[in-house]
Protein backbone atom coordinates (compact mmCIF):
# COMPACT_ATOMS: atom_id res chain seq x y z
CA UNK A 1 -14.12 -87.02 -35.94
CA UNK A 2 -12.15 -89.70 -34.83
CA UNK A 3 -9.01 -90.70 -36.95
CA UNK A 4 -6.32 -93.40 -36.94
CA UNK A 5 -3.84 -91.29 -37.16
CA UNK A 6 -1.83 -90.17 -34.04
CA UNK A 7 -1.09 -86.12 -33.25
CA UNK A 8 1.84 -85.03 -33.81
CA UNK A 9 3.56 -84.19 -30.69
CA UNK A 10 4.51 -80.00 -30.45
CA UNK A 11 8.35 -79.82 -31.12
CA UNK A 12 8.73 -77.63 -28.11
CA UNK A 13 7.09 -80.22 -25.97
CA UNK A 14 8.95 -83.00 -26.68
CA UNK A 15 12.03 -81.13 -26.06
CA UNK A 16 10.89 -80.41 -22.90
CA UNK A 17 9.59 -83.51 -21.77
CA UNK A 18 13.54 -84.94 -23.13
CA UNK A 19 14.92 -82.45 -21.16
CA UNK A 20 13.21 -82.77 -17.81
CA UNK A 21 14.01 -86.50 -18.45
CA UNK A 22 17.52 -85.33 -18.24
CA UNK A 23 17.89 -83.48 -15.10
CA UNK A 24 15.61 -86.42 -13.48
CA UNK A 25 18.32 -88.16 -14.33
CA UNK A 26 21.17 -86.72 -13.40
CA UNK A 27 19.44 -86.25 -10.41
CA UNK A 28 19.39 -89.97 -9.89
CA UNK A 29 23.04 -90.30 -10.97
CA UNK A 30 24.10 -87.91 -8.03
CA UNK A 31 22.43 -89.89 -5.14
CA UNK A 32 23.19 -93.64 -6.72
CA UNK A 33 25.49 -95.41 -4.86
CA UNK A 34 29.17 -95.53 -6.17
CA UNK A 35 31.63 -97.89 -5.08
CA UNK A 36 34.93 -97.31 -3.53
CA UNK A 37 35.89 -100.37 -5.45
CA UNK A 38 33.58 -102.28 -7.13
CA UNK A 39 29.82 -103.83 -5.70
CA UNK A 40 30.24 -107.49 -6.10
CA UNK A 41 27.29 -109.21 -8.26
CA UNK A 42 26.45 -111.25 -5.21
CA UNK A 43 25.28 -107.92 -3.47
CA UNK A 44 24.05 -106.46 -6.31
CA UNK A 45 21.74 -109.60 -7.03
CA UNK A 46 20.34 -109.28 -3.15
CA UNK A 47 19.67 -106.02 -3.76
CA UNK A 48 17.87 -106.63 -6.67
CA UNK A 49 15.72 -109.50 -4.67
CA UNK A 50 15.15 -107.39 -2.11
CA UNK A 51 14.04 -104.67 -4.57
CA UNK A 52 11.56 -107.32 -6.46
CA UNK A 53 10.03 -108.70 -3.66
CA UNK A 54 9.17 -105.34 -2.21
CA UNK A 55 8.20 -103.56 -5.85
CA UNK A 56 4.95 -106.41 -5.66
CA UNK A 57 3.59 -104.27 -2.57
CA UNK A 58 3.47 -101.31 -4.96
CA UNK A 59 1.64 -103.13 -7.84
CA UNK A 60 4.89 -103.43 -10.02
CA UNK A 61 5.78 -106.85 -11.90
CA UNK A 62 8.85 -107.16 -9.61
CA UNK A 63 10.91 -108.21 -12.28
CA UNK A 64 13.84 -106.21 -11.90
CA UNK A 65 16.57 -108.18 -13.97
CA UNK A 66 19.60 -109.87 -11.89
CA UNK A 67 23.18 -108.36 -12.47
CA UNK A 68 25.83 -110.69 -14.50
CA UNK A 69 29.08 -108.76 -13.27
CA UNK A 70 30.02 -106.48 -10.86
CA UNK A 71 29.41 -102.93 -11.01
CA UNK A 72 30.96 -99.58 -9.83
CA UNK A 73 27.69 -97.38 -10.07
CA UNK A 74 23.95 -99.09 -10.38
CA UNK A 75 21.96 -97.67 -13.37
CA UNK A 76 19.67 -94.89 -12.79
CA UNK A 77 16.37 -96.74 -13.68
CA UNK A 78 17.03 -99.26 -10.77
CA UNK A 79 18.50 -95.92 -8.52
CA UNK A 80 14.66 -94.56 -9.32
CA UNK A 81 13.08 -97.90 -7.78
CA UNK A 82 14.78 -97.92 -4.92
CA UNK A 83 14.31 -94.06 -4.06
CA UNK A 84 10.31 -94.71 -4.23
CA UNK A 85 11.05 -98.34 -2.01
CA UNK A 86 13.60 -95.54 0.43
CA UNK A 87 10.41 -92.61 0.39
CA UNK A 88 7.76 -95.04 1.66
CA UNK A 89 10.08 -96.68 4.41
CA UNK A 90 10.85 -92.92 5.46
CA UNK A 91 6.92 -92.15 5.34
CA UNK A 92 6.11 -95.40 7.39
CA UNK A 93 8.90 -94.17 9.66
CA UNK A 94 7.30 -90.68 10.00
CA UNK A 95 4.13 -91.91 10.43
CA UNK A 96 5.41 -94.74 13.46
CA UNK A 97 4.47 -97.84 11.18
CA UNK A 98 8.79 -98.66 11.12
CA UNK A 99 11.25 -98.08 13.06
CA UNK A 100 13.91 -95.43 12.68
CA UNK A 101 16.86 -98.13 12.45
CA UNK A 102 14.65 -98.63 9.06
CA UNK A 103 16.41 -95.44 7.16
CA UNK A 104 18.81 -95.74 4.51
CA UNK A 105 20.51 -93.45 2.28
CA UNK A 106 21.45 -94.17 -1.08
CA UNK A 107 24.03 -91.43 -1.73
CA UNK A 108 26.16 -92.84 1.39
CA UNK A 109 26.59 -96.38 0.24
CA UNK A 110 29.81 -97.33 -1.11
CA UNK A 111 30.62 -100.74 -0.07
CA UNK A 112 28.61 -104.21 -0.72
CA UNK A 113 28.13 -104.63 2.64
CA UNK A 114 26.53 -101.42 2.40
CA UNK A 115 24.04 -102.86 -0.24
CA UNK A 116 23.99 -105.76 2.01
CA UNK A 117 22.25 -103.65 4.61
CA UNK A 118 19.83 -102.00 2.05
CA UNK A 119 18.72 -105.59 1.23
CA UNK A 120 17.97 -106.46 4.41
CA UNK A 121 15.88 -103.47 5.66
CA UNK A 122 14.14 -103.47 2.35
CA UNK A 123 13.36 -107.06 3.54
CA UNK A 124 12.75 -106.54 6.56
CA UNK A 125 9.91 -103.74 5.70
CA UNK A 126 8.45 -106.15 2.82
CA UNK A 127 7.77 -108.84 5.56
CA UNK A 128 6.01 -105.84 8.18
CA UNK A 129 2.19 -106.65 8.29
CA UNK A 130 2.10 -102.61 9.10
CA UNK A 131 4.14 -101.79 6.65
CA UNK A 132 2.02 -103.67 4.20
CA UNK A 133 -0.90 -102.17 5.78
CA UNK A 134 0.26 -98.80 5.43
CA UNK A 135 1.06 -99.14 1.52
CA UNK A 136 -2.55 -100.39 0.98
CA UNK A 137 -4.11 -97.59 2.67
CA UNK A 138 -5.43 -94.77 -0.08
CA UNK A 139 -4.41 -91.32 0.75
CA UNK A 140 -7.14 -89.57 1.40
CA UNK A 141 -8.80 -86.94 -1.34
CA UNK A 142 -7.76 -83.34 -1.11
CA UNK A 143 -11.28 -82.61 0.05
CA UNK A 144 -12.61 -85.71 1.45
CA UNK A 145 -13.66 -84.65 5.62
CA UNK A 146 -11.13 -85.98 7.70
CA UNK A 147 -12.57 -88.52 10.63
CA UNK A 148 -11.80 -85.41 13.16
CA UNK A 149 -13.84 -82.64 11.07
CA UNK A 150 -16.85 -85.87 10.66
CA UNK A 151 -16.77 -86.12 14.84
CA UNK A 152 -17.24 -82.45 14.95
CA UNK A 153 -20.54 -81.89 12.00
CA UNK A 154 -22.57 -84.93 13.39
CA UNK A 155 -25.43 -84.30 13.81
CA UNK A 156 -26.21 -83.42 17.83
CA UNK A 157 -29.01 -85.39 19.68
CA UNK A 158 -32.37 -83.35 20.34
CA UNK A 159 -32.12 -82.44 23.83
CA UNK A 160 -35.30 -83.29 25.30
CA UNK A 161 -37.19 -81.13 28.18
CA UNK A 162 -38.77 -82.65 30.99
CA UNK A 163 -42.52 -82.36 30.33
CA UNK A 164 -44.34 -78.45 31.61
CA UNK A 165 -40.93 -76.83 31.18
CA UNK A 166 -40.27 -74.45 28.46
CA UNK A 167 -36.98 -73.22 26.51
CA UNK A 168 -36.08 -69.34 26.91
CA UNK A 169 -36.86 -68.63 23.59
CA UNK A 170 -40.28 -69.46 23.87
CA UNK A 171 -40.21 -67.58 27.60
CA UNK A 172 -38.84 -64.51 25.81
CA UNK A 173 -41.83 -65.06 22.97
CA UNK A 174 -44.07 -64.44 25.79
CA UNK A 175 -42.84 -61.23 27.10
């Protein structure tokens, strides 16, 4: 029976779900860049461009609002963002599609030149026609045959016998 009205969510579930959100969180909050001073809104705001243009490669809106003042931490939703952005550069690196020079680390930053530089490598991967190419690529299914194991369980071509010759099985018939 189909009704309008929604379940009720288990008590014990939401609190867990709340407090898994939590330690995500803080999680985020450890590696998001702090600054030694304050991050100027200037660097902030490239960062944030940097971050929208690239988010579009991962089927987001890319709409990542701009900053209005400067800040001494960046919020953890936007810390999230750029730790998926960070994971895929580091995968492309791993799998030769960018170059090492490509890394950055979050936790490290504490400058706006620093942010400066995450800008520009986030950039600089969202213009890479491999880079692109590697984001559109599916991962393959757990259980999908790889190309390799396909190579190996092809079929094999008969082998075909000169004509009066026969195979040792059918010799060993005989005997």
């Amino acid at each position: 029976m189909i009704t309008d009205k929604p379940k009720e969510m288990n008590p014990e579930l939401g609190e867990m779900a709340l407090e898994y959100k939590d330690k995500e969180d803080s999680m985020y909050k450890e590696i998001a860049p702090t600054a030694l001073k304050m991050f100027s809104k200037a660097s902030l705001n490239n960062l944030v461009d940097a971050y929208n243009v690239v988010s579009k490669l991962f089927g987001l809106p890319g709409d990542y609002p701009s900053f209005d003042a400067d800040q001494k931490t960046l919020p953890v939703d936007f810390v999230k963002g750029l730790s998926m952005v960070k994971t895929s550069i580091d995968d492309a690196i791993t799998m030769d599609v960018l170059d090492e020079d490509m890394s950055f680390s979050l936790a490290d930053v504490n400058t706006s030149n620093g942010l400066l530089s995450i800008a520009s490598k986030i950039i600089m991967a969202s213009k890479d026609k491999m880079f692109k190419r590697f984001l559109l690529e599916e991962a393959p299914e757990p259980n999908a045959p790889t190309e390799l194991r396909l190579q190996e369980e092809a079929p094999k071509p008969p082998v075909t016998k000169p004509e009066g010759t026969t195979d040792l099985a059918t010799l060993l018939g005989r005997l």
